[in-house]
PDB file of N, CA and C in Angstrom:
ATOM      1  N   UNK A   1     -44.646  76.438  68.553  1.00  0.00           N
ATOM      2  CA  UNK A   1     -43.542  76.711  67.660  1.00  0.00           C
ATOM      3  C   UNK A   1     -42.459  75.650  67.803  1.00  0.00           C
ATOM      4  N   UNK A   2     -42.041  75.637  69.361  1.00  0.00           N
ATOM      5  CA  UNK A   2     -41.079  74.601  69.711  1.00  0.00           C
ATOM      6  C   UNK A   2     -41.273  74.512  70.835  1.00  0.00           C
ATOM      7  N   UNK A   3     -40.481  73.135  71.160  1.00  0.00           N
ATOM      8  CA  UNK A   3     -40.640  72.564  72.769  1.00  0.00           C
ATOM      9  C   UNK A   3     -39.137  73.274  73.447  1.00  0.00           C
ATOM     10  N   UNK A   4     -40.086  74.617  73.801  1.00  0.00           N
ATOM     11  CA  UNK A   4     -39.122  75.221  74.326  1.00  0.00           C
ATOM     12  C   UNK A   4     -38.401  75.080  76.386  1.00  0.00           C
ATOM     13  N   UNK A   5     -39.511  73.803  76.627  1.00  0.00           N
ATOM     14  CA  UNK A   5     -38.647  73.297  77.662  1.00  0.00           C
ATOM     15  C   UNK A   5     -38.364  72.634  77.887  1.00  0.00           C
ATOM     16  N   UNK A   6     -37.707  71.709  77.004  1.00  0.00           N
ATOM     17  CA  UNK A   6     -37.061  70.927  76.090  1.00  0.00           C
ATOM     18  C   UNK A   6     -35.786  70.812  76.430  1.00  0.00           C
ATOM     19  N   UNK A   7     -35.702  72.156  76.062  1.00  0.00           N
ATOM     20  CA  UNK A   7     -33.793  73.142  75.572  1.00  0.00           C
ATOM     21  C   UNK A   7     -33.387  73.466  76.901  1.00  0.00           C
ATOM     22  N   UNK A   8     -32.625  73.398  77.459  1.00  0.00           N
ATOM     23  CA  UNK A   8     -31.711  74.167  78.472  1.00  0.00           C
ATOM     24  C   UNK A   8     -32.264  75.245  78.640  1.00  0.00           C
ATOM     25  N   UNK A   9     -32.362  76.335  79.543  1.00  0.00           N
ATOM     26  CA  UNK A   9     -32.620  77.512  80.048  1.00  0.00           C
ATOM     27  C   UNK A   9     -31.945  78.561  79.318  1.00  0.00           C
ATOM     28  N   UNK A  10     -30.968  78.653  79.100  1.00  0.00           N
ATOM     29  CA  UNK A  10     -29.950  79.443  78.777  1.00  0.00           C
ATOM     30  C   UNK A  10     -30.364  78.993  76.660  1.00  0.00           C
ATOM     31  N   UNK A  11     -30.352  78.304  76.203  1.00  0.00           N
ATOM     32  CA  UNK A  11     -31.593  78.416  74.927  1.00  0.00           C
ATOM     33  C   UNK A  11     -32.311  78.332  74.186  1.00  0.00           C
ATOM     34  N   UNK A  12     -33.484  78.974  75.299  1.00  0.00           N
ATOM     35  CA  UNK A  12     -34.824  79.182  74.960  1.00  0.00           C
ATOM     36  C   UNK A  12     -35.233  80.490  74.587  1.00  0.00           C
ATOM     37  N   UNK A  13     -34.741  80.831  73.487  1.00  0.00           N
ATOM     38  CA  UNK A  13     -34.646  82.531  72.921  1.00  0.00           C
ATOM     39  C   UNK A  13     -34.863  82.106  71.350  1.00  0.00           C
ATOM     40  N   UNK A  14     -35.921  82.929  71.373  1.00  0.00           N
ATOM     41  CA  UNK A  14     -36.958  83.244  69.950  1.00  0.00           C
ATOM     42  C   UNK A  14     -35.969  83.729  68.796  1.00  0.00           C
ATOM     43  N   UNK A  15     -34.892  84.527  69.037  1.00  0.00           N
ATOM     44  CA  UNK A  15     -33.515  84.589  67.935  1.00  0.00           C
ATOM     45  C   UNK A  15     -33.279  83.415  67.397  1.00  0.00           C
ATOM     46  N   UNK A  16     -33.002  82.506  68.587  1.00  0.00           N
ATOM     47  CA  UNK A  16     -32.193  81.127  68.340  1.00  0.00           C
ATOM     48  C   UNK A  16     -32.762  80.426  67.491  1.00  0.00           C
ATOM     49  N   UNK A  17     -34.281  80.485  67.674  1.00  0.00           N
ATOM     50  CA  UNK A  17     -34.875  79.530  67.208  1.00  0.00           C
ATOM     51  C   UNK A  17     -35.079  79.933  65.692  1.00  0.00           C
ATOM     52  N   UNK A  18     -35.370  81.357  65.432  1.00  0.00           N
ATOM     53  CA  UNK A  18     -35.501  81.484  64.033  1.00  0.00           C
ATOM     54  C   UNK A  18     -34.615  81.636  63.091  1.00  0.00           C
ATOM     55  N   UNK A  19     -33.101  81.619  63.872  1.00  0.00           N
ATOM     56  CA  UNK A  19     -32.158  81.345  63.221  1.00  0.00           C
ATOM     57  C   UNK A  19     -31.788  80.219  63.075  1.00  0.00           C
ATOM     58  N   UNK A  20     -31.514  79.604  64.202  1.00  0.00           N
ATOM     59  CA  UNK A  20     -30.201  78.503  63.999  1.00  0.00           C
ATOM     60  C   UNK A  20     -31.452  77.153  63.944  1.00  0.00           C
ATOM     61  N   UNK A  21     -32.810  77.345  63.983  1.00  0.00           N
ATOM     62  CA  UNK A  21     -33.902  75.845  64.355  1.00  0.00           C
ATOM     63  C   UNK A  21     -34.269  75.792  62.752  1.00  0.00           C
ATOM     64  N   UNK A  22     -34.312  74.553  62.237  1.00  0.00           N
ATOM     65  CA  UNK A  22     -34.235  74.754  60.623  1.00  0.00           C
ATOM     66  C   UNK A  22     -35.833  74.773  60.489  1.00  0.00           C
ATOM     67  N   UNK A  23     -36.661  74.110  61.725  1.00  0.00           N
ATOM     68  CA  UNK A  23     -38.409  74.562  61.870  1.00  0.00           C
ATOM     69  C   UNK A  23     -38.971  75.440  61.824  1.00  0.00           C
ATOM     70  N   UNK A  24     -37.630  76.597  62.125  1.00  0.00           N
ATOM     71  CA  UNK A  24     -38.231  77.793  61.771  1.00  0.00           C
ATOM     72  C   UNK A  24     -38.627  78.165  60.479  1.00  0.00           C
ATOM     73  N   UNK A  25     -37.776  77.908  59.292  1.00  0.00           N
ATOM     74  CA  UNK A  25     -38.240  78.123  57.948  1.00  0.00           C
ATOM     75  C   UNK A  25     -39.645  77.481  57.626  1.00  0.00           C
ATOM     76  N   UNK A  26     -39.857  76.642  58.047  1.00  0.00           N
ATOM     77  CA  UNK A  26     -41.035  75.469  58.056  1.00  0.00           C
ATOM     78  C   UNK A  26     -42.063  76.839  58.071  1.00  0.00           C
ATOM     79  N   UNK A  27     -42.338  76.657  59.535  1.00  0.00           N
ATOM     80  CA  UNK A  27     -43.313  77.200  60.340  1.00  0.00           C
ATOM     81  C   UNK A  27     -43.441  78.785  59.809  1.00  0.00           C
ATOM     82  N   UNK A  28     -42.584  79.302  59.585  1.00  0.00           N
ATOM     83  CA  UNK A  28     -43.360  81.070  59.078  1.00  0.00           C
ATOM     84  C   UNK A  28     -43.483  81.332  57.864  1.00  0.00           C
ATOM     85  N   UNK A  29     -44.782  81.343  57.279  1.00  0.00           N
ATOM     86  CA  UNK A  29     -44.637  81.605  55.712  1.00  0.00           C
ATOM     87  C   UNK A  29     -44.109  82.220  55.198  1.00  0.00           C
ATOM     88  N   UNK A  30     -43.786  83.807  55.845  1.00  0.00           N
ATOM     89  CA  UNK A  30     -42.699  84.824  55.786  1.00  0.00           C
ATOM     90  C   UNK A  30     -40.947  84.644  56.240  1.00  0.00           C
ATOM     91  N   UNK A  31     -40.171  83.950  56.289  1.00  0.00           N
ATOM     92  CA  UNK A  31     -39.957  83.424  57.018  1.00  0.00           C
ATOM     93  C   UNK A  31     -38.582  84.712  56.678  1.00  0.00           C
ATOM     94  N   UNK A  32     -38.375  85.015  55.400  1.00  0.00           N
ATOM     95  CA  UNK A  32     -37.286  86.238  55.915  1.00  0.00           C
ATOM     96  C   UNK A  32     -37.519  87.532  56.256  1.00  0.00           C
ATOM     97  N   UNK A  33     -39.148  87.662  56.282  1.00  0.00           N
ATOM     98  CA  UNK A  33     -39.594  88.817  57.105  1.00  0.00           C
ATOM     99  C   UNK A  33     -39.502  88.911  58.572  1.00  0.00           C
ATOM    100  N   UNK A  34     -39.760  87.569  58.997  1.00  0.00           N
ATOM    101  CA  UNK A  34     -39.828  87.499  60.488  1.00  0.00           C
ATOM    102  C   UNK A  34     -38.770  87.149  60.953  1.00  0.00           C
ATOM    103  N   UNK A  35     -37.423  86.976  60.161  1.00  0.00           N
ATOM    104  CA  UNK A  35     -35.645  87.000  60.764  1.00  0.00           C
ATOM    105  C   UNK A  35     -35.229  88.063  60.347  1.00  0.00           C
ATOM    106  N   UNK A  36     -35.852  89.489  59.653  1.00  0.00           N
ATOM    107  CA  UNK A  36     -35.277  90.594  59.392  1.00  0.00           C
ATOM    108  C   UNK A  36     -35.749  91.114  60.504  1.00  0.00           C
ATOM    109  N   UNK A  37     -37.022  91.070  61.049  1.00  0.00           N
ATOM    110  CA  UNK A  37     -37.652  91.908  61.892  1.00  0.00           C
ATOM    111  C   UNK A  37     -36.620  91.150  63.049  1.00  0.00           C
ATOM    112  N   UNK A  38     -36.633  90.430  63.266  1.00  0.00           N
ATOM    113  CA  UNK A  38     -35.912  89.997  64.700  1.00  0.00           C
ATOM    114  C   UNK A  38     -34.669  89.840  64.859  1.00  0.00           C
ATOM    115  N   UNK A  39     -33.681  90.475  63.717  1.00  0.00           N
ATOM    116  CA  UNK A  39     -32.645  91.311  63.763  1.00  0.00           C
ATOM    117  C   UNK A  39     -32.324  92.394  64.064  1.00  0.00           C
ATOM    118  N   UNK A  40     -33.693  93.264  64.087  1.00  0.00           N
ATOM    119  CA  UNK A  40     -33.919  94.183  63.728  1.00  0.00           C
ATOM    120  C   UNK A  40     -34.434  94.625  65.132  1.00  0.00           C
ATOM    121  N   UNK A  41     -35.203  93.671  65.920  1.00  0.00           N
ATOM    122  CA  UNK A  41     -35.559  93.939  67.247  1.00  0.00           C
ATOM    123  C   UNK A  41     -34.067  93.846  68.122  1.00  0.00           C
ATOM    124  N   UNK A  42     -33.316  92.797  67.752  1.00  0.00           N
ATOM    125  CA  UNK A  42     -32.268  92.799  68.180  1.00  0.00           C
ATOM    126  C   UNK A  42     -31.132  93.884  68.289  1.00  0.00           C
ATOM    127  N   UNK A  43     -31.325  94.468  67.529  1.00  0.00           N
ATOM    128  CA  UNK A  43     -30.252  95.761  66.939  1.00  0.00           C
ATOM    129  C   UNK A  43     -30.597  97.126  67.836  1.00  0.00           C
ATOM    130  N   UNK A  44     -32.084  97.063  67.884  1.00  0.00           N
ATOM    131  CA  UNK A  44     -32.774  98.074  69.271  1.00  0.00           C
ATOM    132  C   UNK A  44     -32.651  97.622  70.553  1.00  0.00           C
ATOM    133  N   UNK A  45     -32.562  96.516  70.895  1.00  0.00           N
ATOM    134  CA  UNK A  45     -32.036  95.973  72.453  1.00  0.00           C
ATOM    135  C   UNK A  45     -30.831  96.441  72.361  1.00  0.00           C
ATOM    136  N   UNK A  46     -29.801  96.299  71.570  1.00  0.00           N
ATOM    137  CA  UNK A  46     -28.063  96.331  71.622  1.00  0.00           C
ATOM    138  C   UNK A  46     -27.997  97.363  71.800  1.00  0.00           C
ATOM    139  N   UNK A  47     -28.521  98.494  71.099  1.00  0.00           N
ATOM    140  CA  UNK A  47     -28.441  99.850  71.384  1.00  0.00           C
ATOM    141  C   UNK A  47     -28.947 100.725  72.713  1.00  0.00           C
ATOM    142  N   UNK A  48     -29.918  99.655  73.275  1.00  0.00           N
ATOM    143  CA  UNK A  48     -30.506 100.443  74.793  1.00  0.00           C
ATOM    144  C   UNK A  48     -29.761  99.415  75.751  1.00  0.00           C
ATOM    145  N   UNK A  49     -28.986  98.666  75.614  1.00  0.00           N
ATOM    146  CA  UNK A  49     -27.818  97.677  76.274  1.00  0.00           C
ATOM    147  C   UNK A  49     -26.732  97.534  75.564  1.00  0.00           C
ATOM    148  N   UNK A  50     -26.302  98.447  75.650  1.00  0.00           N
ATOM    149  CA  UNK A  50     -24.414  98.318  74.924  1.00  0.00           C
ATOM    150  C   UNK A  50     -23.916  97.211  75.520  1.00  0.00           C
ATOM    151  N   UNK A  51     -24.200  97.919  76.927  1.00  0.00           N
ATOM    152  CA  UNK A  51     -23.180  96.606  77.899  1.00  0.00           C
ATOM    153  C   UNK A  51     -23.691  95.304  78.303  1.00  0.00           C
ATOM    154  N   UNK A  52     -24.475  95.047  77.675  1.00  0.00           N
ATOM    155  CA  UNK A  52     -25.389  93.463  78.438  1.00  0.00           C
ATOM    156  C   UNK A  52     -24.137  92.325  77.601  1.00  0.00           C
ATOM    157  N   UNK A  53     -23.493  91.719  78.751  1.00  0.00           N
ATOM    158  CA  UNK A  53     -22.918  90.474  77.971  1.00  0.00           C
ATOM    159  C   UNK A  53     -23.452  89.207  77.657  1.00  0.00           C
ATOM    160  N   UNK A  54     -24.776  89.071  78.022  1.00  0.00           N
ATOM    161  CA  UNK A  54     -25.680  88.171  77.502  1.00  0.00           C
ATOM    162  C   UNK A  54     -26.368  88.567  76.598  1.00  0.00           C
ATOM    163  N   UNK A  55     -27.042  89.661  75.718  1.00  0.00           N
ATOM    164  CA  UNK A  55     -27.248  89.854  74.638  1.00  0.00           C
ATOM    165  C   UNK A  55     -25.537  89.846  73.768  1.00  0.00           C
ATOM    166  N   UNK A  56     -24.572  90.544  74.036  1.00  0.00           N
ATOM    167  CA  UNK A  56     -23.393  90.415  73.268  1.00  0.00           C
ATOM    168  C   UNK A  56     -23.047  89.277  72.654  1.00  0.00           C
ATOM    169  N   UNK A  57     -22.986  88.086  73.496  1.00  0.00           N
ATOM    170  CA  UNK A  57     -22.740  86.318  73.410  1.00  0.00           C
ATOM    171  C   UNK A  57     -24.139  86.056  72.740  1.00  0.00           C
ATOM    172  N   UNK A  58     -25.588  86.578  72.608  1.00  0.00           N
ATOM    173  CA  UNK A  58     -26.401  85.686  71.155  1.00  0.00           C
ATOM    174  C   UNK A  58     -25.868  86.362  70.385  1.00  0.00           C
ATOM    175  N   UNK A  59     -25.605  87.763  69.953  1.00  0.00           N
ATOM    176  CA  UNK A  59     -25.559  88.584  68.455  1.00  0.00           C
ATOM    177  C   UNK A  59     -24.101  87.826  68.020  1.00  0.00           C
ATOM    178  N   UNK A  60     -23.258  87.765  69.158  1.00  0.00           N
ATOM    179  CA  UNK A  60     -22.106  86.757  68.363  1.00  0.00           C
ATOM    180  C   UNK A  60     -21.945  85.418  67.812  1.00  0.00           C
ATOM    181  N   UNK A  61     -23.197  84.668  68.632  1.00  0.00           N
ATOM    182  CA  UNK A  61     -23.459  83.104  68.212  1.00  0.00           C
ATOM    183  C   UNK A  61     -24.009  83.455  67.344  1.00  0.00           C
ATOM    184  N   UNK A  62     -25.404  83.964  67.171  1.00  0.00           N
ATOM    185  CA  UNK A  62     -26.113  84.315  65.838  1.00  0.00           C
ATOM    186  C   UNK A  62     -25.113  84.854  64.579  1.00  0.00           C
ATOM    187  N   UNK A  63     -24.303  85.465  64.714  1.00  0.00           N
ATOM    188  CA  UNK A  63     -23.576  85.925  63.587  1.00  0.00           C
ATOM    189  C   UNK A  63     -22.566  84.903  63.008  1.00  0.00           C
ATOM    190  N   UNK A  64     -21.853  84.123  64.223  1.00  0.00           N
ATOM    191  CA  UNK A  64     -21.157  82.768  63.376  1.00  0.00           C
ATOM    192  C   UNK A  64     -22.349  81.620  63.323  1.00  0.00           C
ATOM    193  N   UNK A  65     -23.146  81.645  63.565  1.00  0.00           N
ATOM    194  CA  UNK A  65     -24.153  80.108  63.156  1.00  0.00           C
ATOM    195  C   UNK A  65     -24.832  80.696  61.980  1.00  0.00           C
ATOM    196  N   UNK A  66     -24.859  81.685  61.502  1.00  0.00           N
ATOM    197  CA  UNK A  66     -25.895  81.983  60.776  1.00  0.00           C
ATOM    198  C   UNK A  66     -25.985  83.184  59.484  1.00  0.00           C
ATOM    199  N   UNK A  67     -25.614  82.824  58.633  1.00  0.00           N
ATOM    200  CA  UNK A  67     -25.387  83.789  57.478  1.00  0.00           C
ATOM    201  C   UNK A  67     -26.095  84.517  57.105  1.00  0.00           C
ATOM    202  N   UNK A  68     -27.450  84.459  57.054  1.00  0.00           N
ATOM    203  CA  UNK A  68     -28.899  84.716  56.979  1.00  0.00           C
ATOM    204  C   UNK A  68     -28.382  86.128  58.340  1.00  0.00           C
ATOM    205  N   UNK A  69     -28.474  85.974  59.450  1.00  0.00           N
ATOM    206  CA  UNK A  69     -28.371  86.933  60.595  1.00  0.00           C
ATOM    207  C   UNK A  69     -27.329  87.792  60.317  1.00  0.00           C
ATOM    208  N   UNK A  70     -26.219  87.526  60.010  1.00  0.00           N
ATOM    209  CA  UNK A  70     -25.371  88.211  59.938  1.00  0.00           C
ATOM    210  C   UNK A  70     -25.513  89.122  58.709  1.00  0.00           C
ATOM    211  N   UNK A  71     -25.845  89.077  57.571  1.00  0.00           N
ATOM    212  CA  UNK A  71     -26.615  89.736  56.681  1.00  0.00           C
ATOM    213  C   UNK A  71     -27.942  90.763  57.005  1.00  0.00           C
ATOM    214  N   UNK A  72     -28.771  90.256  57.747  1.00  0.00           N
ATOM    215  CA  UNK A  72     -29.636  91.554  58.422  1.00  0.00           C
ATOM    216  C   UNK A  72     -28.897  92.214  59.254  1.00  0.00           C
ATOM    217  N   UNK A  73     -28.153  91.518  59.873  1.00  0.00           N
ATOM    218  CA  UNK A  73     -27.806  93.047  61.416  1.00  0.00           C
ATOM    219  C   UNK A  73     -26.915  94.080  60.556  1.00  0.00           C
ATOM    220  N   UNK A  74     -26.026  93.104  59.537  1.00  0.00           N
ATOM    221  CA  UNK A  74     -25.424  94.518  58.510  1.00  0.00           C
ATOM    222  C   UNK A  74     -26.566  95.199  58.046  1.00  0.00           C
ATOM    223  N   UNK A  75     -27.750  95.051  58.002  1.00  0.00           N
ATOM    224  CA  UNK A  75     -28.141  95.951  57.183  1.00  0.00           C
ATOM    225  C   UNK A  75     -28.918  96.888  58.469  1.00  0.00           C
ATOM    226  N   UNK A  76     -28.602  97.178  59.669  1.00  0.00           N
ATOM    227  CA  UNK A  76     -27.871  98.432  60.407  1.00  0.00           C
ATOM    228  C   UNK A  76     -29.448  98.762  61.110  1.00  0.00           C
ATOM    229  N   UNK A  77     -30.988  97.964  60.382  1.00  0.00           N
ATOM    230  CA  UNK A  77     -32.596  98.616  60.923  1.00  0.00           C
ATOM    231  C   UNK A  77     -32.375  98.127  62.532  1.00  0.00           C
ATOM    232  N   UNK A  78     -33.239  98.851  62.594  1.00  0.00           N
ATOM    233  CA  UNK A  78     -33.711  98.775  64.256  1.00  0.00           C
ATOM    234  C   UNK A  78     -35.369  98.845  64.269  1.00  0.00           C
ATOM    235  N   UNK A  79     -35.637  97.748  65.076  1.00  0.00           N
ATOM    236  CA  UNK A  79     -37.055  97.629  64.877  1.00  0.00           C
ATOM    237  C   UNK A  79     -37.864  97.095  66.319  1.00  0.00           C
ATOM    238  N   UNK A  80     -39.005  98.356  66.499  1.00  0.00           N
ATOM    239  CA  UNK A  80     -39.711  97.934  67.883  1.00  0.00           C
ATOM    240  C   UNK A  80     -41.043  96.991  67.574  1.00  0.00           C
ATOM    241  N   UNK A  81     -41.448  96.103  68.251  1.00  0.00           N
ATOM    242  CA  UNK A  81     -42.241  95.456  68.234  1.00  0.00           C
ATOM    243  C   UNK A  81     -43.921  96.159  68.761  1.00  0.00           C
ATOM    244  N   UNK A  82     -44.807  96.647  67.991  1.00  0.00           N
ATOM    245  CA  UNK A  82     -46.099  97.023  67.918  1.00  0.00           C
ATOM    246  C   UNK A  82     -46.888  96.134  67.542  1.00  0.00           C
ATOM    247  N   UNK A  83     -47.446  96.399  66.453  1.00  0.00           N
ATOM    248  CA  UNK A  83     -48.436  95.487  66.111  1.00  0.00           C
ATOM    249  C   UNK A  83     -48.106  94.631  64.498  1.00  0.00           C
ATOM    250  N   UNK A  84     -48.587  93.330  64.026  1.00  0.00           N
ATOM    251  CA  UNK A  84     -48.193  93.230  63.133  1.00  0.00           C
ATOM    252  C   UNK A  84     -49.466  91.806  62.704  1.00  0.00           C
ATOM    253  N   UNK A  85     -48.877  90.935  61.589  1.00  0.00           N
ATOM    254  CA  UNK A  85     -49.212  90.091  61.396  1.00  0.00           C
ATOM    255  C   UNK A  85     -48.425  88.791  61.068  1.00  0.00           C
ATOM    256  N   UNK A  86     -48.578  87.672  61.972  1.00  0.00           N
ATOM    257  CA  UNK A  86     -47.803  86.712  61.268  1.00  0.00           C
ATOM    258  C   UNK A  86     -48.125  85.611  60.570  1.00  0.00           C
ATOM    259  N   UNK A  87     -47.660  85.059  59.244  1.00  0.00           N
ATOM    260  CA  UNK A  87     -48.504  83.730  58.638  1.00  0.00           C
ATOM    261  C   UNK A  87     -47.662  82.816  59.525  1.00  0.00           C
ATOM    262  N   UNK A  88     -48.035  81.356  59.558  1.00  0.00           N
ATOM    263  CA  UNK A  88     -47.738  80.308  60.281  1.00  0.00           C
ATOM    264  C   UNK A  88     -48.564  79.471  59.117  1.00  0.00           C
ATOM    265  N   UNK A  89     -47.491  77.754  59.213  1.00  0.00           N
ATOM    266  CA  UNK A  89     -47.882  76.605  58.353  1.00  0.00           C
ATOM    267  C   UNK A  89     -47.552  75.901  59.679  1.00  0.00           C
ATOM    268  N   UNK A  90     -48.680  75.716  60.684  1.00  0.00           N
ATOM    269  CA  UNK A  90     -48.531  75.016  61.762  1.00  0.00           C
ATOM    270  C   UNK A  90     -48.566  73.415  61.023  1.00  0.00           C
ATOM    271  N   UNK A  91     -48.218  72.575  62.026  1.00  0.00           N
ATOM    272  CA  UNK A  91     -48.295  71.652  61.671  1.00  0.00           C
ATOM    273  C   UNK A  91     -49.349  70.491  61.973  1.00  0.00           C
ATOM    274  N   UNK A  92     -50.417  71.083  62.642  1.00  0.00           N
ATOM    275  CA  UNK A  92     -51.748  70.384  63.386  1.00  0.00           C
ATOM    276  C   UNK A  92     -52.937  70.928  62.954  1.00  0.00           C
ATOM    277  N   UNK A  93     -52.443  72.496  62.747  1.00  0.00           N
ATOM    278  CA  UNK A  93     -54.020  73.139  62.492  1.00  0.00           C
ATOM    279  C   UNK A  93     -53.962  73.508  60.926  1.00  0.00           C
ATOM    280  N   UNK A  94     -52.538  73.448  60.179  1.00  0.00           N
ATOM    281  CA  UNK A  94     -52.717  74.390  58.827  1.00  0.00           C
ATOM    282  C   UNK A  94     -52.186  75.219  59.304  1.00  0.00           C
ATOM    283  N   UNK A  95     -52.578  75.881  57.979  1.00  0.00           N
ATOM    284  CA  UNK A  95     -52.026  77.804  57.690  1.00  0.00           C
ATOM    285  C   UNK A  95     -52.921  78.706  58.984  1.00  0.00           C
ATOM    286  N   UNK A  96     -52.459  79.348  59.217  1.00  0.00           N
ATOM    287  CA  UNK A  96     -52.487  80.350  60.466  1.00  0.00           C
ATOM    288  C   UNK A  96     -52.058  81.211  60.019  1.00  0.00           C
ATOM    289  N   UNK A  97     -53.335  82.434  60.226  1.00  0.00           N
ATOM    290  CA  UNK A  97     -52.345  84.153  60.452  1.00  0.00           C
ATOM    291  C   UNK A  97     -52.807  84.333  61.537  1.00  0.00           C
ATOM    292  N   UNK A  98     -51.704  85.167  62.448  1.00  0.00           N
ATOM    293  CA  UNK A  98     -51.911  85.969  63.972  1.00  0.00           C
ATOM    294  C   UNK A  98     -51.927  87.250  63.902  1.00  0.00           C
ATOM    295  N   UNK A  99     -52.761  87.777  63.919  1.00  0.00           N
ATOM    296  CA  UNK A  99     -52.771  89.755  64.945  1.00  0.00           C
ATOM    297  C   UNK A  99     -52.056  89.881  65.639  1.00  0.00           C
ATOM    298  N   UNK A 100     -51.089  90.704  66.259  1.00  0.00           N
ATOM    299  CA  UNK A 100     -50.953  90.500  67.339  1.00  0.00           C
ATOM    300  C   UNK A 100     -50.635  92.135  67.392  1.00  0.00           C
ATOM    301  N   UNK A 101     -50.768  92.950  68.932  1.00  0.00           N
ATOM    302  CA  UNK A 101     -50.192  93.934  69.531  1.00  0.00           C
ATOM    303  C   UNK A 101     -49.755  93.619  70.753  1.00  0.00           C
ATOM    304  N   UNK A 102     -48.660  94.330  70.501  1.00  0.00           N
ATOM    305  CA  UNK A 102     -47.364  94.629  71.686  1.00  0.00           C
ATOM    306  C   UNK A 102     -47.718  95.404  72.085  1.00  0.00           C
ATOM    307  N   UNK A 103     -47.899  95.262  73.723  1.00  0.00           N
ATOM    308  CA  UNK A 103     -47.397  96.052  74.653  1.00  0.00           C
ATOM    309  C   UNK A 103     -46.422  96.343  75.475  1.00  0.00           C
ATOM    310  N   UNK A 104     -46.285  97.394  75.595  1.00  0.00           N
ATOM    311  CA  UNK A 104     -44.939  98.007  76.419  1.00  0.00           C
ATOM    312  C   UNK A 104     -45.390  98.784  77.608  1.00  0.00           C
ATOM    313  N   UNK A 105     -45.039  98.283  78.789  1.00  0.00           N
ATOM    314  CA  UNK A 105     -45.593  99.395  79.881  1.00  0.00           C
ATOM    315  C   UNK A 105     -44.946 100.655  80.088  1.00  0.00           C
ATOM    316  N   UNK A 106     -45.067 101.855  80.396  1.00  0.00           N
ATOM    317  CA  UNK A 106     -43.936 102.667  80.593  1.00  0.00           C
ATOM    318  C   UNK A 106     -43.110 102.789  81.735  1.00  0.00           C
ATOM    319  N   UNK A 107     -43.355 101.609  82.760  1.00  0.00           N
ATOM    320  CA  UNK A 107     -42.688 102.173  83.339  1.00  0.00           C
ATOM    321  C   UNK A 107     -41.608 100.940  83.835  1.00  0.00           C
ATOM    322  N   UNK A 108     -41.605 100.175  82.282  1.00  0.00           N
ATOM    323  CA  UNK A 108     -40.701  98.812  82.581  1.00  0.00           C
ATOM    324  C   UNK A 108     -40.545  98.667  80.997  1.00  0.00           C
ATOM    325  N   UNK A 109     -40.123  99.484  80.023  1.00  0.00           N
ATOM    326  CA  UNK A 109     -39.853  99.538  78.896  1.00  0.00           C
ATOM    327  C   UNK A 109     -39.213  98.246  78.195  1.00  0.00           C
ATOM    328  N   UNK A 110     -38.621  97.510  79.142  1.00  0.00           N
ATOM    329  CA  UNK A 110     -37.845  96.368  78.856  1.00  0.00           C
ATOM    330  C   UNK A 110     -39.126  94.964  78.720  1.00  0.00           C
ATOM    331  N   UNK A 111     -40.223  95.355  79.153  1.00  0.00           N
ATOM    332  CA  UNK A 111     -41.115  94.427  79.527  1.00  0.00           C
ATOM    333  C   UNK A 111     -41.630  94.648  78.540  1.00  0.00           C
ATOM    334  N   UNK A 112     -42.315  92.982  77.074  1.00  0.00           N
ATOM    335  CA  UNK A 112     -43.397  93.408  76.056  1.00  0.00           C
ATOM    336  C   UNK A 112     -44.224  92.435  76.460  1.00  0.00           C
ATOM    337  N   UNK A 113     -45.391  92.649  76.864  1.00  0.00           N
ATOM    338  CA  UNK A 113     -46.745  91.741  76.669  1.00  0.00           C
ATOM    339  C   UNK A 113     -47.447  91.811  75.561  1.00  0.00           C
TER     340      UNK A 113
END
C-alpha cells in the first residue's frame, strides 16, 4: 500500500494514510467506501476509549487535514471490522480484490488479526 517504514513511528496508521496519502485514492477502487468504513471503525474505538489521547490527537488531525473525514465522522456510523471485500488498482500486479476476515480474540478485544 505504502512504505510504511518509511514514515516515523508515530505515522504509520492506516487512517492517515487513507486520508491525508493522496495514493490512497489511487490504490482503492472504492475509495469512499473504504474512508467511510474507517471512520466508521474509528468512531467505535472513540467510543470504547473516550479517554485515549492518542486516538483524540488522529480524529483531530484527521478532521483539520481532511474534509472528506470530517464529513464521515459527522455522519455519527460506527463500524466493526468482520469480513469484507476490498478492490485494489495495485500498481505491479493490476486490479486486485481481497477477502478478508477479521478476527477478534475475546479475550483481547482490542487485538484484530
Amino acid at each position: 500500500m505504502t512504505d510504511f517504514r518509511a514514515l516515523p513511528a508515530a505515522e504509520r496508521n492506516q487512517a492517515r494514510f487513507v486520508f491525508l496519502d493522496p495514493h490512497a485514492r489511487e490504490l482503492y477502487r472504492d475509495w469512499p467506501r473504504v474512508a467511510a468504513d474507517t471512520a466508521a471503525m474509528l468512531r467505535l474505538d472513540a467510543g470504547r476509549h473516550p479517554d485515549d489521547p492518542a486516538l483524540s490527537h488522529l480524529v483531530d488531525e484527521l478532521s483539520i487535514h481532511s474534509k472528506e473525514f470530517s464529513r464521515f465522522w459527522a455522519d455519527n456510523k460506527v463500524h466493526r471490522r468482520t469480513t469484507d471485500t476490498k478492490g485494489y488498482h495495485h500498481p505491479l500486479v493490476g486490479e486486485l480484490t481481497v477477502t478478508y476476515q477479521a478476527l477478534t480474540p475475546v479475550d483481547d478485544p482490542d487485538q484484530i488479526l
